[in-house]
Protein backbone atom coordinates (compact mmCIF):
# COMPACT_ATOMS: atom_id res chain seq x y z
CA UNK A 1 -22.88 0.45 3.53
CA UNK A 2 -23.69 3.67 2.32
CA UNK A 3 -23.02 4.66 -1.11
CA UNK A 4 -23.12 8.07 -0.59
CA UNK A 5 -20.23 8.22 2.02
CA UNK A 6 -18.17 4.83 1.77
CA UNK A 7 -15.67 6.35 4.75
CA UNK A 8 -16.65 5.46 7.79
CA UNK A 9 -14.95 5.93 11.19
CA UNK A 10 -13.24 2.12 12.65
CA UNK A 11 -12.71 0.90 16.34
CA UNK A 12 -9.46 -0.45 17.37
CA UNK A 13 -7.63 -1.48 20.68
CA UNK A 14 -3.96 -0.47 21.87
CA UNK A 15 -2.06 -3.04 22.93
CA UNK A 16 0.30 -4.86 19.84
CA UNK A 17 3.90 -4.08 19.85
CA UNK A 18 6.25 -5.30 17.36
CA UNK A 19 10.09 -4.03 16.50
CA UNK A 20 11.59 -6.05 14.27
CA UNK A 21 15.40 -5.02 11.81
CA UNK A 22 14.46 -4.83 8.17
CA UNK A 23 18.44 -4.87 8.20
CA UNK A 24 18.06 -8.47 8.65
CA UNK A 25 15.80 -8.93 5.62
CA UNK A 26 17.05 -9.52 2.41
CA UNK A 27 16.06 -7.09 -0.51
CA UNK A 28 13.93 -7.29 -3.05
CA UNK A 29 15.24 -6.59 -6.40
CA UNK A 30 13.04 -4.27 -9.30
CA UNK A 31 13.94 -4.13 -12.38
CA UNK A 32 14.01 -0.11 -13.25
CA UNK A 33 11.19 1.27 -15.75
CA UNK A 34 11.18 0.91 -19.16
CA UNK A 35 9.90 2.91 -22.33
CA UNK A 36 6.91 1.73 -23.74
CA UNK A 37 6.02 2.64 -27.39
CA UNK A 38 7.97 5.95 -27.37
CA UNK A 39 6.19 6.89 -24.19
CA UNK A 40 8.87 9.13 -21.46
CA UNK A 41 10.47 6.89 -19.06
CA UNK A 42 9.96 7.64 -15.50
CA UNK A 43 12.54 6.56 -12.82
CA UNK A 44 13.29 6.44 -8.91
CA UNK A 45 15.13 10.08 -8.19
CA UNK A 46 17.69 8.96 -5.91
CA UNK A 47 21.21 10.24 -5.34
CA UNK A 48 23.98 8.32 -4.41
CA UNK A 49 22.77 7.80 -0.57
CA UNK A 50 19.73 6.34 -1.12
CA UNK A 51 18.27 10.02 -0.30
CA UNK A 52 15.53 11.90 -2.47
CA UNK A 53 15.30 15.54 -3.40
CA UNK A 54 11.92 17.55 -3.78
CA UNK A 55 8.85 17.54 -2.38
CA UNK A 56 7.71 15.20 0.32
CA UNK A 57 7.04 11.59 -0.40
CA UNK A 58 3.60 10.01 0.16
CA UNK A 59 3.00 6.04 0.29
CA UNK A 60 -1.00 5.43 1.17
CA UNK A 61 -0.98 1.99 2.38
CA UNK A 62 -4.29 -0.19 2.06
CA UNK A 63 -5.21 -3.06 4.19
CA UNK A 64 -8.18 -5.30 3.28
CA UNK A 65 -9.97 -6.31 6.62
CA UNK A 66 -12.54 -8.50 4.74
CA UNK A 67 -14.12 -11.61 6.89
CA UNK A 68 -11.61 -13.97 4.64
CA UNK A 69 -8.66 -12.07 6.62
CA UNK A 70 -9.74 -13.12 10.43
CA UNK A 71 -7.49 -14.22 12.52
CA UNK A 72 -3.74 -15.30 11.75
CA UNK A 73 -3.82 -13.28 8.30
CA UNK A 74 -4.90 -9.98 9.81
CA UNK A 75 -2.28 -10.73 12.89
CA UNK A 76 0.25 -11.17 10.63
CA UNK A 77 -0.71 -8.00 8.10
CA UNK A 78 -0.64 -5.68 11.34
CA UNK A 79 2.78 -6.96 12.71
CA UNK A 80 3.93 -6.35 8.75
CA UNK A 81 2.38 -3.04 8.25
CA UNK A 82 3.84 -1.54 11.64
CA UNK A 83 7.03 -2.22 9.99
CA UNK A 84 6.32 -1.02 6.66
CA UNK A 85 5.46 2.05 8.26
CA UNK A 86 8.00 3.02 9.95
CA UNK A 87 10.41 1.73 7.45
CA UNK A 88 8.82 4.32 5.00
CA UNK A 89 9.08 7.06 7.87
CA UNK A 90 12.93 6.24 8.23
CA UNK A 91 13.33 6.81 4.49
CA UNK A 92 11.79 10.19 4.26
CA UNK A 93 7.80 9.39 3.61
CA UNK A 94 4.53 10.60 4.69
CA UNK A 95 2.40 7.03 5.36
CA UNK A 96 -1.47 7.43 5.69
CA UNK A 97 -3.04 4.38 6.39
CA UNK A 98 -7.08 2.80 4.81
CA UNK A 99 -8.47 -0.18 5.99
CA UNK A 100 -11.60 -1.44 3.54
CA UNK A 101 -13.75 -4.42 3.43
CA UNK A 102 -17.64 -3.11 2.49
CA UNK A 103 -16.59 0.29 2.73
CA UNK A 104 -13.25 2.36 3.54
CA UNK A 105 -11.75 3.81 6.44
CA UNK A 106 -8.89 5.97 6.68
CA UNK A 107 -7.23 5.12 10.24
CA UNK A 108 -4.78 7.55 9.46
CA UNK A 109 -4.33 10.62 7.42
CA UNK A 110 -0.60 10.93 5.47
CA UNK A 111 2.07 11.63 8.49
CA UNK A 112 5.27 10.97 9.70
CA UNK A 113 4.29 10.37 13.17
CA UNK A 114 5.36 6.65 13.73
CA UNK A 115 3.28 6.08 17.06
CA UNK A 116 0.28 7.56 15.99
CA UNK A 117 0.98 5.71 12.95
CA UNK A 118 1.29 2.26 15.05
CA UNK A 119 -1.80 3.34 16.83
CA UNK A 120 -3.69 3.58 13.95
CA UNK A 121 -2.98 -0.45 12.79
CA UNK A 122 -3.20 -1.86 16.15
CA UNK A 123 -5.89 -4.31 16.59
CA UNK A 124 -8.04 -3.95 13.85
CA UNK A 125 -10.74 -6.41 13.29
CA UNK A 126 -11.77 -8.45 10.17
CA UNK A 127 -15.84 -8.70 8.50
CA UNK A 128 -17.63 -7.74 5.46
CA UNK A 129 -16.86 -7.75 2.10
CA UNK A 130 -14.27 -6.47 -0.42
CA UNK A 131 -14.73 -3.32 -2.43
CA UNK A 132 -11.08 -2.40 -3.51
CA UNK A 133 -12.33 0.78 -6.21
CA UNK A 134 -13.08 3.35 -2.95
CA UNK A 135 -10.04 3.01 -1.56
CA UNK A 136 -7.68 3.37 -4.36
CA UNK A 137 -9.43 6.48 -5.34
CA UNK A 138 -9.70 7.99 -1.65
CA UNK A 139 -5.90 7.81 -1.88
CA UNK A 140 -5.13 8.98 -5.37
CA UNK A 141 -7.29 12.15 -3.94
CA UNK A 142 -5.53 12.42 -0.73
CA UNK A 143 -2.20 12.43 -3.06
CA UNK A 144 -3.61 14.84 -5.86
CA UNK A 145 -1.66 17.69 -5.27
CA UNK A 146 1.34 16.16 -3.64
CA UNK A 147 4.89 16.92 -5.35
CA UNK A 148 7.16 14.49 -4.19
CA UNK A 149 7.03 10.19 -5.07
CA UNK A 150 3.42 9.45 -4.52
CA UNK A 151 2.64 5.57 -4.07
CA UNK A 152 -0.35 3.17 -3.10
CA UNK A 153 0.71 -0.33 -1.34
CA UNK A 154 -2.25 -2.54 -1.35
CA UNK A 155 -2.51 -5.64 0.17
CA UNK A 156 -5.77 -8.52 -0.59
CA UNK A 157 -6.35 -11.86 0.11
CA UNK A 158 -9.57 -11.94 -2.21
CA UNK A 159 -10.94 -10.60 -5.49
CA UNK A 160 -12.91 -7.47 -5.10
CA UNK A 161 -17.06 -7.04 -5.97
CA UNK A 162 -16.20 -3.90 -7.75
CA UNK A 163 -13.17 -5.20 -10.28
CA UNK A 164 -13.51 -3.45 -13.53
CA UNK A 165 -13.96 0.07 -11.32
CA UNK A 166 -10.56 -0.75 -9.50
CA UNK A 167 -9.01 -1.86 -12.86
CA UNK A 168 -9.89 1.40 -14.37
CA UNK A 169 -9.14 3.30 -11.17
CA UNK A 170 -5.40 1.81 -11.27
CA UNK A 171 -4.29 2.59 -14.70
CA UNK A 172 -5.95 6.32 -13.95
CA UNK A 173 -3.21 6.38 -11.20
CA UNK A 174 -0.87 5.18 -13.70
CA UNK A 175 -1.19 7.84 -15.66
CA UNK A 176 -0.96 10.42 -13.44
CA UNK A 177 2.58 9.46 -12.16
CA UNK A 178 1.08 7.43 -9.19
CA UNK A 179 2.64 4.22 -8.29
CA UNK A 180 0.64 0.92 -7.40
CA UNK A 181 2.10 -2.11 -5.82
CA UNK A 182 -0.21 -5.06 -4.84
CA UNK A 183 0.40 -7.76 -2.63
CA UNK A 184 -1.51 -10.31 -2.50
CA UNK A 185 -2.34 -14.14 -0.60
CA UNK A 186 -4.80 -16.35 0.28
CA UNK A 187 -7.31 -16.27 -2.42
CA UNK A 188 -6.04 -13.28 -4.19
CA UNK A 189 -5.80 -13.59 -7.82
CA UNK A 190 -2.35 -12.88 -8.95
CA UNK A 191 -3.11 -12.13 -12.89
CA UNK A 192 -5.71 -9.73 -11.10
CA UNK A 193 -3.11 -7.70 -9.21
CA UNK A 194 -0.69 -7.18 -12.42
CA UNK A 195 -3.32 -5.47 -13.44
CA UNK A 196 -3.66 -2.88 -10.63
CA UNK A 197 0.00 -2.46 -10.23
CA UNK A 198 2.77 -0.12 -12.01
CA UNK A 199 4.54 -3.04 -13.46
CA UNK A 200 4.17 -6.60 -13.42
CA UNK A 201 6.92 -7.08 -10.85
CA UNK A 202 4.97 -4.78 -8.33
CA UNK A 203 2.32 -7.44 -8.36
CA UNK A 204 3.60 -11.00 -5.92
CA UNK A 205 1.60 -12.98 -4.56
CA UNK A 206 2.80 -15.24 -0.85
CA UNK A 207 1.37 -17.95 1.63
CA UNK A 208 -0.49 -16.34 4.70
CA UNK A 209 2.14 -17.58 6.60
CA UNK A 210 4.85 -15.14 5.01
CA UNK A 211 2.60 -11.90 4.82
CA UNK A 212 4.04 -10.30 8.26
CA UNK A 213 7.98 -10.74 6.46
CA UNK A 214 6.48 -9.50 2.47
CA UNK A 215 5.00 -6.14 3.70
CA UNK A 216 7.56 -5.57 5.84
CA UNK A 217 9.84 -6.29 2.76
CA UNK A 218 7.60 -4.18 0.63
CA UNK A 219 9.30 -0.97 2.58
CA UNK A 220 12.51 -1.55 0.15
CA UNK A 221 10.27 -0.97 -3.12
CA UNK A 222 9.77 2.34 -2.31
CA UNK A 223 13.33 3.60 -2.98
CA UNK A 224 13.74 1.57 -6.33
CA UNK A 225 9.49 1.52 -7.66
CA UNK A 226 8.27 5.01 -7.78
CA UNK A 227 8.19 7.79 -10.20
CA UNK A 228 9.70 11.03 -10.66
CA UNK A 229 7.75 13.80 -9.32
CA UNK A 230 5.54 15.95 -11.88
């Protein structure tokens, strides 16, 4: 890897299709935000049909494609993203997509094109490490100036080489009104990911064998998790 430029361009193949109804998935339920020692409460902006108001919405979705992932978990996290994705489309967000294992790479820029969204996930391949600090901070950058909900949805199934960086990365995000849920399985560590995320019940951990059905889930968060715009 280079230090210098951790981005780096990554090869995938067409060919996965999935449609599946997130009508048919039960919702997850999120407690709303609570004041912490006097500090201003921030809550979801909604009005009564589920729609926002304001800027544009951002959710930067990151996909660890670490060696650990090969095979049936990194199936099943591309099936789950492709619905997250255009789940967040249908409810009025901009999705950019980062893959990272020993380095990042941003398959996608923020956009509410679904296909080239789905062409951006499709057939990724799994190797390398996990450095989880890049990514986080490539998309708290991309989101920088953006004025609607901004959110990052990361999903691990290890413990990264660069923790205390992404630790301190994380609560920089929370402070500057940018949302962090982490999903985790395999050999994630769960304490790890409270850590990284908003609130303690952003942070679950599942079995491989239910990570296609929890990001897809994930795509209901978004209404009821994020912050008020600055």
């Amino acid at each position: 890897m280079n230090d210098n430029n951790p981005t780096q361009t990554f090869p995938h193949r067409k060919g996965l299709s999935l449609s599946m109804s997130l009508e048919n998935i039960s919702g997850l339920r999120v407690a709303p935000r609570q004041a912490v020692a006097g500090r201003a409460v921030r809550l979801p902006y909604m009005v009564e049909d589920g729609c926002r108001r304001g800027g544009a919405d951002t959710v930067w979705a990151l996909l660890d494609i670490s060696g650990s992932m090969t095979g049936e978990p990194l199936e099943e996290a591309m099936r789950g993203f492709i619905d997250f994705c255009r789940a967040g489309v249908q409810q009025g967000y901009r999705v950019g997509f980062i893959a990272f294992n020993d380095a990042l790479h941003e398959l996608s820029p923020a956009t509410d094109k679904i296909r080239d969204l789905e062409e951006s996930i499709q057939n990724l391949y799994a190797g390398g490490g996990t450095i989880m600090a890049a990514p986080i901070r490539h998309a708290a950058e991309k989101m920088k100036e953006a004025s609607g909900a901004r959110v990052i949805f990361l999903v691990t199934d290890g413990f990264p080489a660069d923790p205390e960086e992404t630790v301190t990365l994380a609560q920089d995000c929370h402070r500057d009104g940018i949302d962090i849920i982490a999903l985790g399985t395999g050999s994630a560590d769960h304490e790890f990911l409270k850590r990284l995320a908003s609130r303690t019940d952003l942070a679950r951990h599942v079995p491989q064998t239910e990570l296609h059905l929890s990001i897809a889930q994930t795509s209901r968060l978004l209404l009821k998790s994020v912050s008020r715009p600055r």
